[in-house]
Each structure stands twice: as structure tokens, then as C-alpha cells.
Protein backbone atom coordinates (compact mmCIF):
# COMPACT_ATOMS: atom_id res chain seq x y z
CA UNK A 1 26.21 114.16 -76.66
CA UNK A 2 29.89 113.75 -75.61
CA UNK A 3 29.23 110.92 -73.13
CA UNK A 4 26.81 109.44 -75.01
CA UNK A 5 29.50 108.78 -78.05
CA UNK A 6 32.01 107.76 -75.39
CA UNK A 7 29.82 105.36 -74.01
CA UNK A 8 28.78 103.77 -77.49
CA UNK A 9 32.38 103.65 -77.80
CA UNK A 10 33.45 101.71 -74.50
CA UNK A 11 30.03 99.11 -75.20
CA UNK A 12 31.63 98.50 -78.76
CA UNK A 13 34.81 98.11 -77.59
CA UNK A 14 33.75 95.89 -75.25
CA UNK A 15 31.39 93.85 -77.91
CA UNK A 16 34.35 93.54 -79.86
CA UNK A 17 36.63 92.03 -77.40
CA UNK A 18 34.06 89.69 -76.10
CA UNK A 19 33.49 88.54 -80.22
CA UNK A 20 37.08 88.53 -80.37
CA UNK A 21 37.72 85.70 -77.66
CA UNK A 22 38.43 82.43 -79.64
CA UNK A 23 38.47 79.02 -77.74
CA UNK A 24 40.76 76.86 -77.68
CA UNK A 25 38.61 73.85 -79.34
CA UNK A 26 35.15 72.86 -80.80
CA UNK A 27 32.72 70.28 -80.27
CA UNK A 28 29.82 68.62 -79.84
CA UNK A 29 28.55 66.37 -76.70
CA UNK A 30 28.13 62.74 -77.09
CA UNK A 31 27.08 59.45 -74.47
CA UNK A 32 27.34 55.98 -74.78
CA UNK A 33 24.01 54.88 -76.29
CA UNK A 34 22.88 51.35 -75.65
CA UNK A 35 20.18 50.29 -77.42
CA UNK A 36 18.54 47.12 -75.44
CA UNK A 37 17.37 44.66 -77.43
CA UNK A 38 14.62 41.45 -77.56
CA UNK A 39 16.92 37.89 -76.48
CA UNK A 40 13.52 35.80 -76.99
CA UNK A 41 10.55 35.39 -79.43
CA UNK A 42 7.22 36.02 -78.57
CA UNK A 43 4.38 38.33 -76.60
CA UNK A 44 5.64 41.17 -74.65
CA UNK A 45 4.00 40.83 -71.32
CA UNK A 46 4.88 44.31 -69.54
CA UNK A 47 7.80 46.60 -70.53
CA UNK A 48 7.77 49.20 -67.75
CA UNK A 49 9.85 51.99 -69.50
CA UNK A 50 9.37 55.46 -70.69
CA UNK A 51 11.24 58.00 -72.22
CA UNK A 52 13.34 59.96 -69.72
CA UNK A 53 12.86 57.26 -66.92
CA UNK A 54 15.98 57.05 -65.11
CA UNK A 55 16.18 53.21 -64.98
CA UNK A 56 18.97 51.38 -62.51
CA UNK A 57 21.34 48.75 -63.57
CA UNK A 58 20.07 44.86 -63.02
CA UNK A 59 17.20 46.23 -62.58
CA UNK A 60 13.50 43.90 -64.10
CA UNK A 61 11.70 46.33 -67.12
CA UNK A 62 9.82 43.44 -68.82
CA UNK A 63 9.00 39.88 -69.98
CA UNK A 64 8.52 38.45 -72.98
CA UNK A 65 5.98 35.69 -72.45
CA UNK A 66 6.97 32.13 -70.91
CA UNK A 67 4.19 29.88 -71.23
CA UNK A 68 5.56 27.63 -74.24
CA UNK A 69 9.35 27.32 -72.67
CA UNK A 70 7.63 26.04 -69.08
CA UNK A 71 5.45 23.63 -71.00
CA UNK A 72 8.60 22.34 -72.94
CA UNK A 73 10.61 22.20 -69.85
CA UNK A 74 7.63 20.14 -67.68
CA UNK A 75 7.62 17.62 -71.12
CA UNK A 76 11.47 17.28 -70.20
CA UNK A 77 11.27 16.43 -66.52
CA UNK A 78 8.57 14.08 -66.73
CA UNK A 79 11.06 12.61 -69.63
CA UNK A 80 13.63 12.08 -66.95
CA UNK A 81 11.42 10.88 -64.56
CA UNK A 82 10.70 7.95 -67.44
CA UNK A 83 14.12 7.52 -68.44
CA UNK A 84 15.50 7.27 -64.83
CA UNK A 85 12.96 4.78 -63.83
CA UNK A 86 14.28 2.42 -66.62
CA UNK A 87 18.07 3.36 -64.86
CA UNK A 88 16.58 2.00 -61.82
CA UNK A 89 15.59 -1.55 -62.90
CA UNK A 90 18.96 -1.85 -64.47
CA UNK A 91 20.83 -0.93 -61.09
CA UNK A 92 18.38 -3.26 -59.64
CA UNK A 93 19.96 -6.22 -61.41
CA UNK A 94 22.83 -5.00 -60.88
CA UNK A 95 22.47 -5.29 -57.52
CA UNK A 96 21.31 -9.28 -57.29
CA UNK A 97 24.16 -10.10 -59.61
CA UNK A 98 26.56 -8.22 -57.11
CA UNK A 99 25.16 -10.48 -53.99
CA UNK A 100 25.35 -13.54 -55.95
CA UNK A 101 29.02 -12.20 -56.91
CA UNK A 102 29.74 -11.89 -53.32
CA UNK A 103 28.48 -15.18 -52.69
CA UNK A 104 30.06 -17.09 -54.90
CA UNK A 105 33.45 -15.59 -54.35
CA UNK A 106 32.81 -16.82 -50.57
CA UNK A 107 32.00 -20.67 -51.62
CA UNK A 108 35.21 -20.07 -53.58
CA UNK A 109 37.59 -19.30 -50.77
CA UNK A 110 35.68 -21.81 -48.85
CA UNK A 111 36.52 -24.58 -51.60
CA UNK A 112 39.91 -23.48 -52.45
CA UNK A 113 41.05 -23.57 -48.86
CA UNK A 114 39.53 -27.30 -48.93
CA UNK A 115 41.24 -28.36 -51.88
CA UNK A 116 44.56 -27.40 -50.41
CA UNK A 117 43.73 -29.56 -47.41
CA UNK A 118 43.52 -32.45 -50.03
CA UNK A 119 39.18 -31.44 -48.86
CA UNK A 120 38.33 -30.80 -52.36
CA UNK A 121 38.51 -31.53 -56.34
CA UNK A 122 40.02 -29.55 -59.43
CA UNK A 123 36.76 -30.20 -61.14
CA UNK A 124 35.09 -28.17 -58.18
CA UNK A 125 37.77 -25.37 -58.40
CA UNK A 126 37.01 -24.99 -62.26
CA UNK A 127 33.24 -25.27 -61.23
CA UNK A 128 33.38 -22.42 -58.81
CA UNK A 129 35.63 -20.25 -61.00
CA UNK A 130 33.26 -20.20 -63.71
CA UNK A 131 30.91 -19.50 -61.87
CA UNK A 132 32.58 -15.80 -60.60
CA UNK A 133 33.60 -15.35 -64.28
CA UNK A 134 29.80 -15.67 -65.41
CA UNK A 135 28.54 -13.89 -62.69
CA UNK A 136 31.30 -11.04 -63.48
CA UNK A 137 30.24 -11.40 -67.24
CA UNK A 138 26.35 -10.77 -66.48
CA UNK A 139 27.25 -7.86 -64.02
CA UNK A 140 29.31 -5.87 -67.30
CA UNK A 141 26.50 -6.78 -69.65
CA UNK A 142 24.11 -5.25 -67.38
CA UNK A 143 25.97 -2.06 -67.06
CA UNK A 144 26.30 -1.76 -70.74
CA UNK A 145 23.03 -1.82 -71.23
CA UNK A 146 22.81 1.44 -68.55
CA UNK A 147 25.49 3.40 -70.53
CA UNK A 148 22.95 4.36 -72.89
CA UNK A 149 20.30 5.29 -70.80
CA UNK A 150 23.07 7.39 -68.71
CA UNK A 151 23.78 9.49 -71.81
CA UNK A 152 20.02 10.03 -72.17
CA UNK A 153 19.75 11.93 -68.87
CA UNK A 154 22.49 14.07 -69.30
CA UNK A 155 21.02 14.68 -73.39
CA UNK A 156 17.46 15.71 -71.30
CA UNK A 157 19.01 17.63 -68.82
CA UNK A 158 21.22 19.78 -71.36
CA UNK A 159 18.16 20.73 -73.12
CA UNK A 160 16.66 21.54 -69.39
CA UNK A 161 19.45 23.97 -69.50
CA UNK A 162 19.33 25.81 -72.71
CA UNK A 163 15.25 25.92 -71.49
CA UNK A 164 16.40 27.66 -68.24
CA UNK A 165 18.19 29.59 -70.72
CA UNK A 166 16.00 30.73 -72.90
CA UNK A 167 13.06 31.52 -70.30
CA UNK A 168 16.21 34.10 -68.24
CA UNK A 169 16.85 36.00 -71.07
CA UNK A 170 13.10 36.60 -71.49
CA UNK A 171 13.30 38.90 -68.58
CA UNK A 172 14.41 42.15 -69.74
CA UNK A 173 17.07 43.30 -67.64
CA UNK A 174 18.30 46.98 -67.40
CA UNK A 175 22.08 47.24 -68.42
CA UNK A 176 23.39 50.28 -67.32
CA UNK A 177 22.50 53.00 -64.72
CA UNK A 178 20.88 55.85 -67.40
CA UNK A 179 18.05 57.75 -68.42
CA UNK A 180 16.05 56.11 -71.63
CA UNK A 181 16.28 57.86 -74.73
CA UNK A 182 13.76 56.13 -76.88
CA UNK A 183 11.28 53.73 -76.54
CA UNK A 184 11.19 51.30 -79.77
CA UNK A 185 8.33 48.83 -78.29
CA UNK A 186 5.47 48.27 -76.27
CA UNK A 187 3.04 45.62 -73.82
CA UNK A 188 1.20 43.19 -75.98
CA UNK A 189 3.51 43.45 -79.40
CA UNK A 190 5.49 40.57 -80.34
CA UNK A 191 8.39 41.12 -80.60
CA UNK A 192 11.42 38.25 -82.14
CA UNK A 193 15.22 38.00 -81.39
CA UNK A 194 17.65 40.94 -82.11
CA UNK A 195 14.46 43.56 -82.06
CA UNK A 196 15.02 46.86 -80.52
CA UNK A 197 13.21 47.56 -76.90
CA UNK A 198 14.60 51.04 -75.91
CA UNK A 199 17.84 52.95 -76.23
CA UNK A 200 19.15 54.38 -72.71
CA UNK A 201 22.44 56.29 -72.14
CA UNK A 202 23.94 57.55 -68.74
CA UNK A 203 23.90 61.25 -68.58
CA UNK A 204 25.23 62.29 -65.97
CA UNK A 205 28.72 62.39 -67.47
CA UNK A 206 29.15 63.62 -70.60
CA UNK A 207 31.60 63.42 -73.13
CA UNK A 208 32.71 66.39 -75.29
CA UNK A 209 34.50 65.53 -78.71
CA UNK A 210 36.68 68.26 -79.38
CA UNK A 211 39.76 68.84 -82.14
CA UNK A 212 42.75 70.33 -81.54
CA UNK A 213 46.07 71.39 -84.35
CA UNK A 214 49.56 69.55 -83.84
CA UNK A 215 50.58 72.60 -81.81
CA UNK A 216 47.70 72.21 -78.84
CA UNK A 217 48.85 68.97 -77.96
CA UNK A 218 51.63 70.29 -76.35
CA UNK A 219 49.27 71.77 -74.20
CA UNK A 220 47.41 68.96 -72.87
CA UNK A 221 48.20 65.75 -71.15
CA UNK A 222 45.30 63.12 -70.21
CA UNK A 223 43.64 64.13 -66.66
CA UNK A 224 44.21 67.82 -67.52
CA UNK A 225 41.32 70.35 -66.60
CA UNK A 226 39.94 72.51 -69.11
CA UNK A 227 37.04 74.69 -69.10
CA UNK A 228 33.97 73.98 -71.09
CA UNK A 229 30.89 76.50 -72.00
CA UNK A 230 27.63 75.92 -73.70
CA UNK A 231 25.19 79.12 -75.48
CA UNK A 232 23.36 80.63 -72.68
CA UNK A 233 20.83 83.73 -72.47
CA UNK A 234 23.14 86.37 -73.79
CA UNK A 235 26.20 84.80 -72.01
CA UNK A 236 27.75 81.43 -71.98
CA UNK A 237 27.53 78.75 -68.86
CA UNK A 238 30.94 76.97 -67.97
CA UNK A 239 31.67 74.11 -66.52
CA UNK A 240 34.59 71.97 -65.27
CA UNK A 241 36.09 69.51 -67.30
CA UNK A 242 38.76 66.53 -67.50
CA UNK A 243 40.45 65.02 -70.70
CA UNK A 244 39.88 61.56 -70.31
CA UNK A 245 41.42 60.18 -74.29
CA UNK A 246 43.51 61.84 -76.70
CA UNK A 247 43.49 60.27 -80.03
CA UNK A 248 47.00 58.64 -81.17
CA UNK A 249 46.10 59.38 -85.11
CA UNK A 250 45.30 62.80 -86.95
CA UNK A 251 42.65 62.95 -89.04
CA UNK A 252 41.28 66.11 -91.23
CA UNK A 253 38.99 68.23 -89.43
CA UNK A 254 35.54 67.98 -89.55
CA UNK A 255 33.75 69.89 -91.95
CA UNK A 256 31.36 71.45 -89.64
CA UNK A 257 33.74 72.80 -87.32
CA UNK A 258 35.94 76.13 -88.61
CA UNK A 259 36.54 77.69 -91.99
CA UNK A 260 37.45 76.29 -94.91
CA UNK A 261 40.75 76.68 -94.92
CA UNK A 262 41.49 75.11 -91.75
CA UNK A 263 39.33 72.26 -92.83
CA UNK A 264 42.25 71.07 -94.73
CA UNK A 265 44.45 71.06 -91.71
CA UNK A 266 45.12 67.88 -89.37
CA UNK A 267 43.85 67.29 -86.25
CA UNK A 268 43.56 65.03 -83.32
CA UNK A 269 40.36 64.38 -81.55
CA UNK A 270 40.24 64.82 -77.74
CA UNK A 271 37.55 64.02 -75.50
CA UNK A 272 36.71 65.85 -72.22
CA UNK A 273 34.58 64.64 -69.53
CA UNK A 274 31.60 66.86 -67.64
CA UNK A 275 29.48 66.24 -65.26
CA UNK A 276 26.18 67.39 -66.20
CA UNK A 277 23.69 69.08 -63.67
CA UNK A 278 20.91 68.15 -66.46
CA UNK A 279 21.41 71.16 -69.55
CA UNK A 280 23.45 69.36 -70.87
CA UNK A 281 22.44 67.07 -73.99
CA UNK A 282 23.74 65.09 -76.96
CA UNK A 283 24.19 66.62 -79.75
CA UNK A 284 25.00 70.15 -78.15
CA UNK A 285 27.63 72.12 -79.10
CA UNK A 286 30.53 73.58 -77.24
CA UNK A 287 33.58 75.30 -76.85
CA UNK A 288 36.79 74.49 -74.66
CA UNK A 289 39.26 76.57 -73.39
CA UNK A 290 42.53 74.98 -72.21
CA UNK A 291 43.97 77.94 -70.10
């Protein structure tokens, strides 16, 4: 009966001093959550996610249908084609006034050489110079007249553009290296700008929000490592971890972290990276020790 009563005592003792080891800080685990959202109106054609897919970054998860936006972008090519043809016949005349330019500036060397060889008349130098200065005329008229047409091109190839546009961000592209979280959509709905697809968040690092008092931060400088444990089956799991941001402002403590009475105090909030080997989720709670 003697070593029984000792023993009861030693496992008490040693409850109590287990119960009686405080950490340092409290938190709760958090990721960046990204929720991917519709750029484009219409059908969903395939969405190839699920819940807990680990999906790569860049990577091609669905299309939200085309057709319309390829019709509309055929309509504006054959538009150019139309437009450009009408270019064409301008340049075209532009072309025979340019020869007959280059012609008559020839007969006028020609006649203004002869006229100061006493060869020629001032009637047929004012002939020949009116001529060029018609011909010059015609030939600025002409490319007037293809200004407008220019502008016209580059007004159908803009809206080519915003087309090209329009049908890329149809494909939905992966952001971020992650697992998905939730899946808001699926293949055949229609779906309209600014609609949620899925939600996906990388998980391999975590981040652990913790708060320490005015006198902790003292203890801790950015890149420090701390130790980090989670509820396990009658014991607690640690892992390795790394303050990455300590916050510049105090703020009161939350209210579901520590009594009331220290609720009133002021704290900053820290955050500590760990990698997670995949028990780790959002939400969880957890304790830090900084020694």
C-alpha cells in the first residue's frame, strides 16, 4: 500500500508539472487563400478541379466557351480584308500620280536647261511648273483621302485585340502552386464575370498567428526559431518554426485567446512559419514556445 501511494504521488506530481508548462504564445494557423474567379461570360466547357487536388501554377483547369468571341473576331478580319482593299486602290493612284510626278519633273529640267541656252520660253517654264504643282496637288489629295481609311485599320485591329483578349482570359489558368480548398462551380453552368470558380491555398507552409505582451518582444527578432506544437494523442507533436513578421502596432488581445483579465492587455501579433508534413490545417490551434 506504501508504494502504491508513492507512486500515485510521483504520477500526480508529474501530471501537475506537465499542466503546469505554459507556452510562450497562442494561436491559430492560417494560408493565403485565393479564391479564382470567372474573367469571361458564358458556358463552362470543362473545369478539371476537385477539392484537395494539388493543382500547379500556369497550369490549364478550364474554359469558358469561345464560340461567339471567334465568330466576332472572323467578322473583324474579313472587315480588314475590305477596308485594306479600298487602301490599295488609293496607293494605286498614288502610284500613277508619282510616275507622272517623276516625269514631269524630268521635261522640267529638260526645259529649264533649254531656256537658259536662250532654247526655250517663260511661258513654257510657267507651263511645266504648273504642271509639277498640280501633279503634287493631286498626289496630297489622294493621300488624304487614305488617312481615314488608315485610322480604320488600326480602329479594327484594336478591337482584334481586346477579342484576343477576351477569348485568353477564358482559359482558366491556375495561379499559385496549392491544394484546392473549395470548389464553387462546375462543367456546363454559366457562369458571368467576377463569379467564384474554386478557392486554393498553398499548404505546405503554414503560417501561425500568434500574440505576444510588450515584454516577449525582447525576446524575438525576425528569422528567430521557435518551437511550435499542435494536440496530439495524449501528447503534443512539435515542429520547427521561423518568425517571418512581427507587427509594428499593439492591439488588444483577442478574445479567444487567455483569460479575461489579460484580454485587456496589449499585444503584438507575430507570425511564425512551418512547414507542414500534411496535419497541419487552417484553422488549428497552437502553442509556441520561444526557448
Amino acid at each position: 500500500m506504501k508504494k502504491i501511494g508513492i507512486l500515485l504521488t510521483a504520477i500526480i506530481f508529474i501530471s501537475c508539472n506537465k499542466n503546469n508548462e505554459k507556452a510562450d504564445a497562442y494561436g491559430n494557423f492560417e494560408a493565403t487563400e485565393i479564391t479564382v474567379s470567372s474573367e469571361s461570360n458564358g458556358k463552362i466547357e470543362f473545369l478539371n478541379v476537385e477539392e484537395g487536388a494539388q493543382l500547379k501554377k500556369g497550369s490549364l483547369v478550364g474554359l469558358i466557351d469561345t464560340l461567339q468571341l471567334h465568330y466576332n473576331r472572323e467578322q473583324l478580319k474579313a472587315s480588314i480584308e475590305t477596308v485594306q482593299s479600298k487602301s490599295t486602290s488609293v496607293l494605286s493612284q498614288i502610284n500613277v500620280l508619282n510616275e507622272q510626278l517623276k516625269t514631269a519633273k524630268i521635261e522640267q529640267t529638260r526645259i529649264q536647261n533649254m531656256y537658259a541656252e536662250n532654247a526655250a520660253t517663260k511661258r513654257q517654264i510657267d507651263e511645266i511648273d504648273g504642271k509639277v504643282k498640280v501633279i503634287e496637288k493631286q498626289i496630297s489629295s489622294v493621300q488624304t483621302q487614305n488617312t481615314p481609311i488608315l485610322n480604320e485599320i488600326k480602329s479594327i485591329k484594336v478591337q482584334i485585340e481586346k477579342l484576343d483578349d477576351q477569348i485568353k482570359k477564358s482559359k482558366i489558368t491556375n495561379p499559385v502552386d496549392g491544394t484546392v480548398l473549395t470548389k464553387y462551380a462546375e462543367p456546363s453552368e454559366i457562369t458571368a464575370f467576377g463569379k467564384p470558380l474554386y478557392k486554393i491555398a498553398n499548404l505546405n507552409e503554414m503560417e501561425l498567428r500568434v500574440y505576444v505582451t510588450e515584454t516577449q518582444l525582447a525576446q524575438i527578432k525576425i528569422g528567430q526559431k521557435v518551437t511550435v506544437a499542435i494536440d496530439a494523442d495524449n501528447d503534443t507533436k512539435k515542429y520547427e518554426g521561423n518568425i517571418t513578421w512581427i507587427s509594428a502596432q499593439a492591439e488588444f488581445t483577442p478574445k479567444v485567446i487567455q483569460t479575461k483579465e489579460e484580454r485587456a492587455n496589449l499585444v503584438y501579433a507575430v507570425k511564425v512559419a512551418v512547414k507542414n508534413d500534411g496535419s497541419l490545417k487552417i484553422g488549428m490551434p497552437a502553442e509556441v514556445w520561444l526557448k
